[in-house]
N, C-alpha and C. Protein backbone atom coordinates (compact mmCIF):
# COMPACT_ATOMS: atom_id res chain seq x y z
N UNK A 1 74.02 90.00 -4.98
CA UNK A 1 72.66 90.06 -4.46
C UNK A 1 71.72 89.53 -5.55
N UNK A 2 71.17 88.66 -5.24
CA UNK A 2 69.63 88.20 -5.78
C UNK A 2 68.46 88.75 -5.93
N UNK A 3 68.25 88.83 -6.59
CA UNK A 3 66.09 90.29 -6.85
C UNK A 3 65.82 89.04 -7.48
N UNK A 4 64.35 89.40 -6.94
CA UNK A 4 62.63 89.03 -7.70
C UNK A 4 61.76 89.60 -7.21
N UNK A 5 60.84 89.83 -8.54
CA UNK A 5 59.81 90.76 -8.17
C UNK A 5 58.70 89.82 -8.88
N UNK A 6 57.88 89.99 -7.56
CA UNK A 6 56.40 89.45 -7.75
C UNK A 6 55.64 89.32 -8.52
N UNK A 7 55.96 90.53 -9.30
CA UNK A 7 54.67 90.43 -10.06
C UNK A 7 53.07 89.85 -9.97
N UNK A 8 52.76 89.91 -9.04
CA UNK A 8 51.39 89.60 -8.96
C UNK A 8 51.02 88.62 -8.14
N UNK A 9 51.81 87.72 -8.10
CA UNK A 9 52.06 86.37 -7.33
C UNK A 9 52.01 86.33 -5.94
N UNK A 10 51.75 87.54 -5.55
CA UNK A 10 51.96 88.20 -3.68
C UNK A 10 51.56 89.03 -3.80
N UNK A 11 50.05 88.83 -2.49
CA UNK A 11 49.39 89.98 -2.00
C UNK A 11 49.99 90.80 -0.93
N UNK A 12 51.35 90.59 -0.31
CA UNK A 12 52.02 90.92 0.44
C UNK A 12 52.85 91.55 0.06
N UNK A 13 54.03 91.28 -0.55
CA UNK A 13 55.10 92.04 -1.15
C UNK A 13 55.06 92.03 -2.82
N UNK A 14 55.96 92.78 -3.09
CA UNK A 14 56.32 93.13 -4.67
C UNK A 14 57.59 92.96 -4.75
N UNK A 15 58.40 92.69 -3.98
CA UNK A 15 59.61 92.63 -4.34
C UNK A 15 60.89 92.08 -3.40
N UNK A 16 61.86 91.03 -3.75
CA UNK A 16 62.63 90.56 -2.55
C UNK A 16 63.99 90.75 -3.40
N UNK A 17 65.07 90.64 -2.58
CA UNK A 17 66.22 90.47 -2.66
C UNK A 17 66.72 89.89 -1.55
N UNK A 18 68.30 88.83 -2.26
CA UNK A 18 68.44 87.87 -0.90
C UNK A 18 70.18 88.52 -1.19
N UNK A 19 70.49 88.33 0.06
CA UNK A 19 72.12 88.57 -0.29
C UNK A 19 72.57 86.86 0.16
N UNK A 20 72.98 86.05 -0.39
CA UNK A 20 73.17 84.92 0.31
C UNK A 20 74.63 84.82 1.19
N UNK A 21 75.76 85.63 1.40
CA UNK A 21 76.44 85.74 1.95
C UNK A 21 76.64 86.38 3.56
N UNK A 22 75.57 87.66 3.55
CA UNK A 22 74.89 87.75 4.72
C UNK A 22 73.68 86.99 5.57
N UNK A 23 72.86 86.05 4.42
CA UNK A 23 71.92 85.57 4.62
C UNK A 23 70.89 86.37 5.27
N UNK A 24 70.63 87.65 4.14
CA UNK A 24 69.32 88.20 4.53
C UNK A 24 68.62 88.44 3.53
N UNK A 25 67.10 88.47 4.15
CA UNK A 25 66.25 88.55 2.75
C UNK A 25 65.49 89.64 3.10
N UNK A 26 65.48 90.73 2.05
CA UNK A 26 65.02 92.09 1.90
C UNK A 26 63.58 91.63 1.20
N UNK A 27 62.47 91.92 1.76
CA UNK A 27 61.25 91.75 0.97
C UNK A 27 60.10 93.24 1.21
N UNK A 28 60.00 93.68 0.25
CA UNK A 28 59.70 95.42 0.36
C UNK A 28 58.02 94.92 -0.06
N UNK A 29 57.12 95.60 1.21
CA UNK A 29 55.66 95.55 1.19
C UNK A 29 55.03 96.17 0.52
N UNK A 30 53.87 95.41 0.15
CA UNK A 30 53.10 95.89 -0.75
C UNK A 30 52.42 97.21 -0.45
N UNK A 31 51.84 97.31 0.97
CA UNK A 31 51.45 97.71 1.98
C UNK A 31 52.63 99.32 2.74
N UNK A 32 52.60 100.17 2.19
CA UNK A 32 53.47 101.43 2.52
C UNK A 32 54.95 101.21 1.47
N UNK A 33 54.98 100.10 0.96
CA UNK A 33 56.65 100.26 -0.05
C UNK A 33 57.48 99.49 1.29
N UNK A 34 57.52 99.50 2.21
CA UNK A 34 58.57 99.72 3.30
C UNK A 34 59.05 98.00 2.99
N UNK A 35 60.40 98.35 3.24
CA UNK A 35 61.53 97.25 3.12
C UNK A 35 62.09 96.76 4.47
N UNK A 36 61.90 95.46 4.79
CA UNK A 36 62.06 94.66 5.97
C UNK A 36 63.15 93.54 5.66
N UNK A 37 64.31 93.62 5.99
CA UNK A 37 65.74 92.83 6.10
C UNK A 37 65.27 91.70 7.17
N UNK A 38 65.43 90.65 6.52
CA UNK A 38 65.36 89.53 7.96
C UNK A 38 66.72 88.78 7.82
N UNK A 39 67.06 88.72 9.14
CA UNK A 39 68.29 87.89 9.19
C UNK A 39 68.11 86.59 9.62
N UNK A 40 69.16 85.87 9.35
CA UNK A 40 70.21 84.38 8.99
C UNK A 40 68.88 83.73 8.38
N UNK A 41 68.41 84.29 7.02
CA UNK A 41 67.37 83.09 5.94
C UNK A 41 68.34 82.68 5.56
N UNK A 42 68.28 80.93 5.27
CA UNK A 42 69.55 80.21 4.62
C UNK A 42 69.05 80.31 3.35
N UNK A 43 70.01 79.85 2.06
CA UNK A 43 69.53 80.19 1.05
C UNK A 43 68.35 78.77 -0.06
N UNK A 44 68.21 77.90 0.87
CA UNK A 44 66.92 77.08 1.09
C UNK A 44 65.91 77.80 1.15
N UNK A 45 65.68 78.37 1.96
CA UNK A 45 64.08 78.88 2.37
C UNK A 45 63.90 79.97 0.93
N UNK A 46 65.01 80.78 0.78
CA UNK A 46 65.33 82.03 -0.12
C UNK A 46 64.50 80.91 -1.86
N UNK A 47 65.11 80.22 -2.13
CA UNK A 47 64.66 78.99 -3.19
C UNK A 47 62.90 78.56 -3.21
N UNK A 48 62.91 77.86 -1.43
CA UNK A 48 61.56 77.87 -1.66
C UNK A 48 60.66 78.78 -2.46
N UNK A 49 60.40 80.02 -1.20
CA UNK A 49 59.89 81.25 -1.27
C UNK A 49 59.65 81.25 -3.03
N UNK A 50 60.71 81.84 -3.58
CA UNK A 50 60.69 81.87 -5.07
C UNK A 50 59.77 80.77 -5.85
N UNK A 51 60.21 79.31 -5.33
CA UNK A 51 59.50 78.11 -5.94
C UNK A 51 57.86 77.85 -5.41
N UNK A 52 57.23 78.55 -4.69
CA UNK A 52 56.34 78.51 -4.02
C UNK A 52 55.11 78.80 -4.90
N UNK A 53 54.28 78.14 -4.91
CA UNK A 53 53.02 78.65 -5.10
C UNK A 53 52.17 79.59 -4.28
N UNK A 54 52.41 79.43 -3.33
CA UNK A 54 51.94 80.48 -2.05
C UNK A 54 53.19 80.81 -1.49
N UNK A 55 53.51 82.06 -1.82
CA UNK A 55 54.68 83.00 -1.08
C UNK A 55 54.08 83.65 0.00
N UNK A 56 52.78 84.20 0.17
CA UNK A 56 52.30 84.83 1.50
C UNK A 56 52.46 83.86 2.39
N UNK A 57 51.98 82.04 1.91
CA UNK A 57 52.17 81.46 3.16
C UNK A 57 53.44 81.35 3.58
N UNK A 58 54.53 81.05 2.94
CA UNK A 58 55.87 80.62 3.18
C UNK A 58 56.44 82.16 3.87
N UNK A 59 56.05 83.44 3.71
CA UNK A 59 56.88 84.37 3.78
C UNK A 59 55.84 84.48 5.62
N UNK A 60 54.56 84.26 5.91
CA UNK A 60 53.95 84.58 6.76
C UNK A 60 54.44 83.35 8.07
N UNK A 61 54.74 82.49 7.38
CA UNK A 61 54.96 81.09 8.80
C UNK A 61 56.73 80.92 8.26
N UNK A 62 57.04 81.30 7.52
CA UNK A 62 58.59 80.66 7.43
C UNK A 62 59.50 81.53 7.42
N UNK A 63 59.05 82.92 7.28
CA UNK A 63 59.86 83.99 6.94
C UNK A 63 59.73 84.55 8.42
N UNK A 64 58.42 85.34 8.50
CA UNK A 64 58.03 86.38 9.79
C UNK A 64 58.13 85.69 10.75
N UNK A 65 57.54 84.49 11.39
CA UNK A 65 57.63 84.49 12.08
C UNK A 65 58.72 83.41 13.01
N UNK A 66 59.75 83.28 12.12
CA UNK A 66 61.63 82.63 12.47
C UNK A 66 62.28 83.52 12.48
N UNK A 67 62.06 84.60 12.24
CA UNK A 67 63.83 85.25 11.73
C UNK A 67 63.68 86.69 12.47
N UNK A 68 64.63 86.98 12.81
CA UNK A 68 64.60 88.94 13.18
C UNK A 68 64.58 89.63 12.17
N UNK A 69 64.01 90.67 12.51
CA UNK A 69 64.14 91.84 10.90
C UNK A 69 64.15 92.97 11.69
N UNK A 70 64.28 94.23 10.82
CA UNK A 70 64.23 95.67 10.82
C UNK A 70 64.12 96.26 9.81
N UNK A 71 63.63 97.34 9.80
CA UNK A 71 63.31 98.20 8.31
C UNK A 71 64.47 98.95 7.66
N UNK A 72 64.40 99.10 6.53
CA UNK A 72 65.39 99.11 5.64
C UNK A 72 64.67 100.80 4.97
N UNK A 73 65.60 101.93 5.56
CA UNK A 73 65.28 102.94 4.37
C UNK A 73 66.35 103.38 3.37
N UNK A 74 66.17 103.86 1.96
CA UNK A 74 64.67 103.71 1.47
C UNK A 74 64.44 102.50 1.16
N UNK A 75 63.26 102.25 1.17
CA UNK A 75 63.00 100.66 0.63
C UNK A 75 63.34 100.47 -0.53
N UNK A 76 63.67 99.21 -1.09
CA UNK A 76 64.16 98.78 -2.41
C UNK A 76 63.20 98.45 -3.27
N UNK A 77 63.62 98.59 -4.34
CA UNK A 77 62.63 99.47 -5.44
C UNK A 77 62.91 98.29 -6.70
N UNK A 78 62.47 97.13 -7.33
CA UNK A 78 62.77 96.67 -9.05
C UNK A 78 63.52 97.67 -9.26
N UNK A 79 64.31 96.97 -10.45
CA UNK A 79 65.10 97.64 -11.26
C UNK A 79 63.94 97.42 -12.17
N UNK A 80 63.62 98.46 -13.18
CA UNK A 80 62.55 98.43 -14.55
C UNK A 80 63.32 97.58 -15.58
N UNK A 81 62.63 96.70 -16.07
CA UNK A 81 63.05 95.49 -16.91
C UNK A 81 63.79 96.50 -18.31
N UNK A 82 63.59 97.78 -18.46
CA UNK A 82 64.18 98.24 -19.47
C UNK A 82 65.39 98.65 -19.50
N UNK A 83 65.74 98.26 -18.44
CA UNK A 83 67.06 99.50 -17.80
C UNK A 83 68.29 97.55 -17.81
N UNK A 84 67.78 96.48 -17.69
CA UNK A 84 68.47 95.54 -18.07
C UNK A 84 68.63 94.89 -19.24
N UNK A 85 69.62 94.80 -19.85
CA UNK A 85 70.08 94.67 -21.20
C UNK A 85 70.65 92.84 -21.36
């Protein structure tokens, strides 16, 4: 599994993970924490997204509104940069 976290870069989410073998992308809202799985993102779009200067736009027209999703509890959380060595 793949993580990135926003950091700041998105007024929408804080945080994604892609599994590229299932081809889903977990992106947990800024907006309640809550974690939304969308299925078959190829791992193109997963690249964009990341490479994007605007991730709200790419995640709002390329993400939401192509793909199915459902919520994911608990939502997924960063790992704290201290806890990776």
């Amino acid at each position: 599994m793949q993580h990135h976290n926003f950091k700041g870069s998105s007024e929408l989410v804080t945080f994604a993970a892609y599994d590229p073998n299932q081809q889903q992308l977990f992106l947990t809202y800024t907006a309640g924490g809550v974690t939304i799985a969308y299925q078959n993102v190829a791992p193109v779009l997963y690249e964009e997204l990341l490479r994007s200067a605007y991730p709200d736009v790419c995640i709002r027209f390329k993400v939401q509104a192509r793909h199915a999703f459902r919520r994911i509890e608990p939502a997924y959380e960063p790992i704290p940069s201290t806890l990776i060595k």
